[in-house]
Protein backbone atom coordinates (compact mmCIF):
# COMPACT_ATOMS: atom_id res chain seq x y z
CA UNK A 1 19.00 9.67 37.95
CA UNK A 2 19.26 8.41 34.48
CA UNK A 3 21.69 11.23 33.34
CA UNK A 4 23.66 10.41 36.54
CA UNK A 5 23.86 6.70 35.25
CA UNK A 6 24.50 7.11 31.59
CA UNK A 7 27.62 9.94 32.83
CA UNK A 8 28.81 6.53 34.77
CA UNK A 9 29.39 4.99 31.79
CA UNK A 10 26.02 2.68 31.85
CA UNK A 11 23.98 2.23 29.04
CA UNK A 12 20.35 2.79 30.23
CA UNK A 13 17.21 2.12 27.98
CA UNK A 14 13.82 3.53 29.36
CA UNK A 15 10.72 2.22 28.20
CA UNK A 16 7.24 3.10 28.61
CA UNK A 17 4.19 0.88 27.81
CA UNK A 18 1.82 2.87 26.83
CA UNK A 19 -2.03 2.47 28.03
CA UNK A 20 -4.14 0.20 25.28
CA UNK A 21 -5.95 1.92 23.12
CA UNK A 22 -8.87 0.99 20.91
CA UNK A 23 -8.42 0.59 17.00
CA UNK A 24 -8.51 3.44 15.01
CA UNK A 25 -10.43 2.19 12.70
CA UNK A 26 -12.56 -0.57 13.95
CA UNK A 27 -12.22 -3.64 10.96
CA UNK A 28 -13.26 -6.77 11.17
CA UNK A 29 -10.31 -9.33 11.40
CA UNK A 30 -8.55 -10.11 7.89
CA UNK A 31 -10.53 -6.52 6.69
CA UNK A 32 -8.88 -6.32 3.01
CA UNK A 33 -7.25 -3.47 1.56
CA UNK A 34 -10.13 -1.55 0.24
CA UNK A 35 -12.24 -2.48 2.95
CA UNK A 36 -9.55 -0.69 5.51
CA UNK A 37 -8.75 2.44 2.99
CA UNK A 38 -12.74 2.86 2.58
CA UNK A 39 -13.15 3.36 6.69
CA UNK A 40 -9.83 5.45 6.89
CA UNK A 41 -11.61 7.69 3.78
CA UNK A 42 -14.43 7.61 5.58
CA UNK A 43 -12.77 8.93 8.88
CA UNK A 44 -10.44 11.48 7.54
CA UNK A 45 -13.46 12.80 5.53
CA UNK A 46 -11.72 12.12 2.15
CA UNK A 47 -13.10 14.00 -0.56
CA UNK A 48 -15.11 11.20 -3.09
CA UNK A 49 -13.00 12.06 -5.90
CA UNK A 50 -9.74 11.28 -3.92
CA UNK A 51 -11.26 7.82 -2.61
CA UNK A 52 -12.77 6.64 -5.81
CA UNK A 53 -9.01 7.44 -7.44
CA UNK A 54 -7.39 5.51 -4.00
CA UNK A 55 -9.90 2.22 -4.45
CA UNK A 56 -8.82 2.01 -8.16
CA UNK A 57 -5.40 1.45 -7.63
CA UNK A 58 -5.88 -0.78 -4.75
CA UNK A 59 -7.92 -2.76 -7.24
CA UNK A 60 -5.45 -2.55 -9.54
CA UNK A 61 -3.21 -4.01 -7.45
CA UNK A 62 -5.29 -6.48 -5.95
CA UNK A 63 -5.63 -8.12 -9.50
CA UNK A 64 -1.57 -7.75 -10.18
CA UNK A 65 -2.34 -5.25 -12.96
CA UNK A 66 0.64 -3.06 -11.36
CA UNK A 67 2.83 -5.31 -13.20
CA UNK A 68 4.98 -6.36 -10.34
CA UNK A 69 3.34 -8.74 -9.34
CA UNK A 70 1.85 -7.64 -5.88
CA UNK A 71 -1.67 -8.50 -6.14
CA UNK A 72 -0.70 -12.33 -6.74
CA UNK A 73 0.53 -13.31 -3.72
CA UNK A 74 -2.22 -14.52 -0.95
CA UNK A 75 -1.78 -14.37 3.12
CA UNK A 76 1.14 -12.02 3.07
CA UNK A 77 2.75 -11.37 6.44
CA UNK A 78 4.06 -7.88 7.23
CA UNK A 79 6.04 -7.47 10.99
CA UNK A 80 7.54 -4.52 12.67
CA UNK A 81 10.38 -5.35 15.10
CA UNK A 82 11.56 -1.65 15.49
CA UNK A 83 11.52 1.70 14.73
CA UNK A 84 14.93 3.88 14.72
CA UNK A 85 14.41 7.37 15.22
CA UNK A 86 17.04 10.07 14.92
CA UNK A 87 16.77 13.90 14.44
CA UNK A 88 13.41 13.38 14.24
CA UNK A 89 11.13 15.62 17.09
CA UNK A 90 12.81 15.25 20.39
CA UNK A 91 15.04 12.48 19.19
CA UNK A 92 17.92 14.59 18.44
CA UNK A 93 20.38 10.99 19.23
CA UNK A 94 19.59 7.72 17.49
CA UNK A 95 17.06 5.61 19.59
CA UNK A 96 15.58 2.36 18.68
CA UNK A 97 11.84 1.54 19.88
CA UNK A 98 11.21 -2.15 20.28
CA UNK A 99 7.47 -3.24 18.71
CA UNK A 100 7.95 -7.29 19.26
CA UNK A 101 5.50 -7.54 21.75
CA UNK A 102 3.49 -4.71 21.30
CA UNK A 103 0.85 -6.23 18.95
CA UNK A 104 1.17 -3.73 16.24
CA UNK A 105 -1.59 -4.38 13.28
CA UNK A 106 -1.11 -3.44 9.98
């Protein structure tokens, strides 16, 4: 067994792929931001107020009014190559998830 293994002194990983699932929220390809937050509103049954406050600061963003600049750069690329979990649910020992070939979409 694993336990049996890792007791010998060998370091053993165990992954599981899990089954493909369709989108959450179904966007077209290069959705933008309000686009995206609009369906997830939409979804989660957002009150209005809420989602009207949400799209204003994405706008606000968008057009780099959040003063750090943000909403001027074009074709930004965002990637995941792990997530550490410790103490967190069943993960009482640190454990380290690799998402480079899992086609994670932000």
């Amino acid at each position: 067994s694993v336990q049996t293994l890792r007791e010998r002194g060998v370091q053993v990983e165990v992954i599981v792929k899990p089954q493909a699932q369709a989108p959450r929220l179904p966007l077209k390809p290069n959705a933008g931001w309000i686009t995206a937050y609009s369906a997830y509103a939409a979804q989660v049954e957002m009150s209005a107020d809420v989602q009207t406050a949400g799209e204003e600061i994405l706008r606000a963003v968008a057009q780099g009014e959040s003063g750090d600049g943000s909403g001027d750069r074009q074709g930004a690329r965002v990637e995941f190559l792990a997530v550490h979990l410790d103490g967190f649910g069943p993960f009482l020992s640190p454990t380290r998830y690799s998402l480079e070939s899992r086609g994670l979409v932000v």
